[in-house]
Protein backbone atom coordinates (compact mmCIF):
# COMPACT_ATOMS: atom_id res chain seq x y z
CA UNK A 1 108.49 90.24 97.41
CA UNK A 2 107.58 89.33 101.06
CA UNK A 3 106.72 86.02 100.04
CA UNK A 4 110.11 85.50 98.36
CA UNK A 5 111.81 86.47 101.57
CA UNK A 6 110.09 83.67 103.41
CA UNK A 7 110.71 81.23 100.67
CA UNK A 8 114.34 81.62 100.72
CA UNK A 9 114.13 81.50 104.85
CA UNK A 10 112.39 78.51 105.12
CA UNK A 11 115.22 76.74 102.49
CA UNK A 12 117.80 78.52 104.76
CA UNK A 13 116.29 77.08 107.84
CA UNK A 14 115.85 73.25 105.98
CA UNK A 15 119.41 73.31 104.82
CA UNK A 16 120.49 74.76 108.09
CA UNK A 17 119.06 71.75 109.61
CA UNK A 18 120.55 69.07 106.78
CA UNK A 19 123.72 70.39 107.30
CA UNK A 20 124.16 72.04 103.83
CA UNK A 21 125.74 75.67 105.68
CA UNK A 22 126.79 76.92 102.33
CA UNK A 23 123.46 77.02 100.99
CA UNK A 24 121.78 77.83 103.92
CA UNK A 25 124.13 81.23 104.23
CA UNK A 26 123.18 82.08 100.86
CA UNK A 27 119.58 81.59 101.27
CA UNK A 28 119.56 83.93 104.35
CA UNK A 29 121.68 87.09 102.87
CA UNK A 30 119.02 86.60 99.89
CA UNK A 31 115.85 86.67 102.14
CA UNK A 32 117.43 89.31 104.43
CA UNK A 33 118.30 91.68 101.01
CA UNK A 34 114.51 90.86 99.86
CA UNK A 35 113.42 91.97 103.17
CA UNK A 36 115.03 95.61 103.14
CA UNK A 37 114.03 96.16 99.83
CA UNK A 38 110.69 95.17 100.84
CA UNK A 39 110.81 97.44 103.44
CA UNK A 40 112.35 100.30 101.45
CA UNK A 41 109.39 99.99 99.12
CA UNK A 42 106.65 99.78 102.04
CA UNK A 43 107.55 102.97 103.31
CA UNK A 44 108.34 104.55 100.04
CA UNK A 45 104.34 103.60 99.15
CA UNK A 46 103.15 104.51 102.39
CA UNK A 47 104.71 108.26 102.15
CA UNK A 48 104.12 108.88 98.62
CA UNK A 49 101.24 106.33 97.38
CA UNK A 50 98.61 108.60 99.42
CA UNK A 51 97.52 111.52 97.54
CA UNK A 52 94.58 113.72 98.61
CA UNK A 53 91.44 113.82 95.68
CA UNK A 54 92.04 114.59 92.57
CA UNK A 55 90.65 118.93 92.13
C-alpha cells in the first residue's frame, strides 16, 4: 500500500510540473488517503499482530 502512495506522488509531482493541476490534485488526495490507511493498518498490526507463545 506504501508503494501505491508513492506511485500516485511521484505522478502528482510530474503533472504538477507539466502543468496538468487537475490531475496532479487528484493524484495527491489519492496518495495522501493511501497513506492514512497505511498508517491506520501499521499501528493496528503493531498493537494487535504481537501475541505472546502459543500455551
Amino acid at each position: 500500500m506504501l508503494s501505491w502512495a508513492l506511485t500516485f506522488l511521484i505522478i502528482a509531482i510530474i503533472a504538477g510540473v507539466l502543468g496538468f493541476g487537475g490531475i496532479a490534485g487528484t493524484a495527491s488526495g489519492i496518495a495522501q488517503i493511501l497513506f492514512l490507511i497505511f498508517l491506520v493498518l501499521f499501528v493496528v498490526s503493531l498493537l494487535f499482530g504481537r501475541r505472546g507463545p502459543p500455551v
